[in-house]
C-alpha atoms as a PDB file:
ATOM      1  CA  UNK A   1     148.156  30.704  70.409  1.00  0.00           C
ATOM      2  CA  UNK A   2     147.685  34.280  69.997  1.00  0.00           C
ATOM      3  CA  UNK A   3     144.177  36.228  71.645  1.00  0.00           C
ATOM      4  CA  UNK A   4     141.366  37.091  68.988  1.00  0.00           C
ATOM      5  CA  UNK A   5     141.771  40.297  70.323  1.00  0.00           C
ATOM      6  CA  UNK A   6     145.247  40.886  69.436  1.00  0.00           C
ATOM      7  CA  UNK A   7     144.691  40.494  66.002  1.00  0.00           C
ATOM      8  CA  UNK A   8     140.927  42.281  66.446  1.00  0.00           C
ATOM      9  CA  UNK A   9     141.184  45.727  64.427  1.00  0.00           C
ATOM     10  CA  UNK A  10     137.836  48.485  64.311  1.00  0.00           C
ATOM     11  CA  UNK A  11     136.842  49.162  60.861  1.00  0.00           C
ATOM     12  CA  UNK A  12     137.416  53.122  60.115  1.00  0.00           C
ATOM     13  CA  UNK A  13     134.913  55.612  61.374  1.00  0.00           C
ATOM     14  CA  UNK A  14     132.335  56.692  58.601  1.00  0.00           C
ATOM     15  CA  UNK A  15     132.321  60.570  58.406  1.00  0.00           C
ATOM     16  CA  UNK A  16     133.964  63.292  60.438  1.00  0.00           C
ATOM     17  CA  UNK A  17     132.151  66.606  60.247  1.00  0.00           C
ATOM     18  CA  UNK A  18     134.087  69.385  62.233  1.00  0.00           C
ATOM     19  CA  UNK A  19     131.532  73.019  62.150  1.00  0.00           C
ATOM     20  CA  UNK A  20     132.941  76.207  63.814  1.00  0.00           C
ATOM     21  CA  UNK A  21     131.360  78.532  65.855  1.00  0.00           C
ATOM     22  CA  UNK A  22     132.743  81.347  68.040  1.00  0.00           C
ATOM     23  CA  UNK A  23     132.555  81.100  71.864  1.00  0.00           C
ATOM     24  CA  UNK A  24     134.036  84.187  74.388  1.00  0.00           C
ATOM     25  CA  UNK A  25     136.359  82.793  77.145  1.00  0.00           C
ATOM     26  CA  UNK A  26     137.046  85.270  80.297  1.00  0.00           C
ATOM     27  CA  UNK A  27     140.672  85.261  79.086  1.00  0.00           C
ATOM     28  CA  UNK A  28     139.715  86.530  75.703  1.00  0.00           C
ATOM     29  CA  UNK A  29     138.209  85.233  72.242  1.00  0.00           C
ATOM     30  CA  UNK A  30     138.973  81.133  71.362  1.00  0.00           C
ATOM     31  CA  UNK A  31     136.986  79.289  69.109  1.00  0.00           C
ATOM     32  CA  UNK A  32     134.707  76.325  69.589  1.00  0.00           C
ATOM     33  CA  UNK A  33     134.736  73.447  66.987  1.00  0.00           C
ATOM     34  CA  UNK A  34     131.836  70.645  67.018  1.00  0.00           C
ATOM     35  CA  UNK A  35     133.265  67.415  65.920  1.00  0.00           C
ATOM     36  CA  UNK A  36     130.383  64.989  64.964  1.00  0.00           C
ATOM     37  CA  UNK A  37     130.419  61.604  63.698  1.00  0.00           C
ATOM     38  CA  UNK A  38     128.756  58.146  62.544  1.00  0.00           C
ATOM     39  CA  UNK A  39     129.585  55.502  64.583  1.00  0.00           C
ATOM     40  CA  UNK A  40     131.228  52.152  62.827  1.00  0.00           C
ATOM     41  CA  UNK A  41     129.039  49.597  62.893  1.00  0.00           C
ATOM     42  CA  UNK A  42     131.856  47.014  62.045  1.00  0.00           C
ATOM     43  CA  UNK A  43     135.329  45.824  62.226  1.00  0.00           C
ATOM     44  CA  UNK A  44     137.865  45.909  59.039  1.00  0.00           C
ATOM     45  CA  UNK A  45     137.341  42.271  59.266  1.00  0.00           C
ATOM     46  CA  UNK A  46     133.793  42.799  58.511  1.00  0.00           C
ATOM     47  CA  UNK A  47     132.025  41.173  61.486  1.00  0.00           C
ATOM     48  CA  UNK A  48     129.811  42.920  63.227  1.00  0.00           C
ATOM     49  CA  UNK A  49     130.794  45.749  66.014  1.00  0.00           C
ATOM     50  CA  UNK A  50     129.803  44.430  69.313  1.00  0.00           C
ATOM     51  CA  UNK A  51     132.566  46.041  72.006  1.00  0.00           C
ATOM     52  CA  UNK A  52     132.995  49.407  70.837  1.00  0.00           C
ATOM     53  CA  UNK A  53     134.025  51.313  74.084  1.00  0.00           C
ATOM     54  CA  UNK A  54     134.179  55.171  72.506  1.00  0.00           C
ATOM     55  CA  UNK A  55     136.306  57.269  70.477  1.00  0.00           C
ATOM     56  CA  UNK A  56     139.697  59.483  70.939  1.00  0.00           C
ATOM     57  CA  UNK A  57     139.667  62.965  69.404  1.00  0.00           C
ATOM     58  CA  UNK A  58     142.926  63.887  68.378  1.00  0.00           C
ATOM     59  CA  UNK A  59     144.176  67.544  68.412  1.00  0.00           C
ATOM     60  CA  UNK A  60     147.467  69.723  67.002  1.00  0.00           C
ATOM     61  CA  UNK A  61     148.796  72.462  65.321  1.00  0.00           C
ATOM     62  CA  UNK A  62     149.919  70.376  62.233  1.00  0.00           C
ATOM     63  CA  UNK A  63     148.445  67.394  60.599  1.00  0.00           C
ATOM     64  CA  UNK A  64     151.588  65.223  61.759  1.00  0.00           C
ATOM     65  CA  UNK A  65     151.628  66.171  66.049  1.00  0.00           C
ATOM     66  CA  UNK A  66     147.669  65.219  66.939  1.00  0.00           C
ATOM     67  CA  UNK A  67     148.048  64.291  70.408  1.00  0.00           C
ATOM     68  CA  UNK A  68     145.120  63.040  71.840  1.00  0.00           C
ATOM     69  CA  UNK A  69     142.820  65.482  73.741  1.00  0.00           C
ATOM     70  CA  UNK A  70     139.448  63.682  74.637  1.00  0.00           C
ATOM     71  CA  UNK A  71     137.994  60.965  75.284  1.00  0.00           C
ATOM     72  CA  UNK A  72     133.683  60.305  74.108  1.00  0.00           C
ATOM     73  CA  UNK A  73     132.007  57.410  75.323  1.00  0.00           C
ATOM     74  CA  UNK A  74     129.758  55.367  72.938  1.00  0.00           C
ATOM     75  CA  UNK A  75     126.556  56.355  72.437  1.00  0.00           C
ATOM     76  CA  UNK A  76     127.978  60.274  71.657  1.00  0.00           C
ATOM     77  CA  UNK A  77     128.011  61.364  68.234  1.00  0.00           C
ATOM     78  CA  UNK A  78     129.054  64.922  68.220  1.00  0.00           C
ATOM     79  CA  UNK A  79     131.309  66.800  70.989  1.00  0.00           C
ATOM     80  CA  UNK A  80     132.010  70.516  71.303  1.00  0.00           C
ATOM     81  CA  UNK A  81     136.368  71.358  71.806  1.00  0.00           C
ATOM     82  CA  UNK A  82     137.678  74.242  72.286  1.00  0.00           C
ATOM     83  CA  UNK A  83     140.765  75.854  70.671  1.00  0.00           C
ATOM     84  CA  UNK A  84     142.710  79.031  69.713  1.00  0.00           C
ATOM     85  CA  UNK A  85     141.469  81.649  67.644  1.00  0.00           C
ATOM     86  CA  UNK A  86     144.579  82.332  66.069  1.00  0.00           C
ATOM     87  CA  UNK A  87     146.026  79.835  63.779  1.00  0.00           C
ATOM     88  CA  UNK A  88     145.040  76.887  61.989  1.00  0.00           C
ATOM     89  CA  UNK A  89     144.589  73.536  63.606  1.00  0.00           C
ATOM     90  CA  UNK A  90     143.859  69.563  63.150  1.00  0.00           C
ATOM     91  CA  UNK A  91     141.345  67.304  64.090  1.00  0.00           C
ATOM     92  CA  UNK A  92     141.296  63.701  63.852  1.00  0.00           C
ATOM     93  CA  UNK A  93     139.910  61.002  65.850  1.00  0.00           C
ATOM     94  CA  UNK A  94     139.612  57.363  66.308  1.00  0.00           C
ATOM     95  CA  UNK A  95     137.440  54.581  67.465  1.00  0.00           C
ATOM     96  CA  UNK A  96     138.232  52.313  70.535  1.00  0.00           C
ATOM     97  CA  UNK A  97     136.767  49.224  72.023  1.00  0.00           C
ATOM     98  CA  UNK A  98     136.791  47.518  75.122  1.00  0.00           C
ATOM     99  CA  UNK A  99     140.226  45.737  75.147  1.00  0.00           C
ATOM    100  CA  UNK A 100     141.834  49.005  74.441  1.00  0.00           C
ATOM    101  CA  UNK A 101     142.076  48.308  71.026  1.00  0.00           C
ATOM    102  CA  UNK A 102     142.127  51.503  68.324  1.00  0.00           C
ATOM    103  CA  UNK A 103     141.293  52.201  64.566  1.00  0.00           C
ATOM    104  CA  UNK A 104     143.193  53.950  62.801  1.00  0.00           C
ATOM    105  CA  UNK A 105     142.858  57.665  62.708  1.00  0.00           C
ATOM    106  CA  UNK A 106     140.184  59.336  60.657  1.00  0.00           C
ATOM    107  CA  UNK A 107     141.083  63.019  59.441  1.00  0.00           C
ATOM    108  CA  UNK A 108     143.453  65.186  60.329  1.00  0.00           C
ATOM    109  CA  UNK A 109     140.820  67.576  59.197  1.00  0.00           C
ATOM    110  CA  UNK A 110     141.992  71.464  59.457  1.00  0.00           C
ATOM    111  CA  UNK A 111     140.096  74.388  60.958  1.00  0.00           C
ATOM    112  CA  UNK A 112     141.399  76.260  57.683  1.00  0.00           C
ATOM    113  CA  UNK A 113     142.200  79.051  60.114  1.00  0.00           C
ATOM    114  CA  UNK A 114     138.944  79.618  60.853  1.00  0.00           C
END
């Protein structure tokens, strides 16, 4: 007989909002994105949400190489991330619970070069 958990699966994130904002490193100019958020409240099976462990923000130069950069506990809903000011990059992220279980990814959504 195969775990619950195996076959448990977290319900897409609701919203990804990324805002930009410029931020001076000593090594020169980056840029700072804030990635914010609304928790799920439930899995794709529809019952309710109870073991949600945090969320995986996803990162690349292209919508198809987001490697994962960063890891937000539950209870966050927005996180500042750095990145280079030249170029346009991705964002995506995903939600995780506590048996290491992962929705799928929500975005990529692009700094537009920003």
């Amino acid at each position: 007989m195969k775990s619950k958990f195996a076959r448990l699966r977290l319900a897409a994130l609701v919203s990804i909002v990324c805002m930009f904002h410029a931020a001076f490193a000593d090594a020169g100019l980056y840029r700072m994105i804030k990635v914010s958020w609304t928790p799920p409240t439930e899995n794709i099976d529809g019952s309710p949400l109870t073991d949600l462990l945090g969320y995986y923000i996803y990162f690349g130069a292209s919508p198809n190489t987001l490697v994962q950069q960063f890891f937000a506990p539950v209870g966050s809903l927005s996180v500042d991330f750095p990145y280079p000011a030249v170029g346009t990059y991705y964002f995506g992220m995903t939600a995780v619970n506590n048996y290491g279980v992962e929705s799928s990814i929500v975005g990529p959504i692009s700094t537009g070069g920003q």
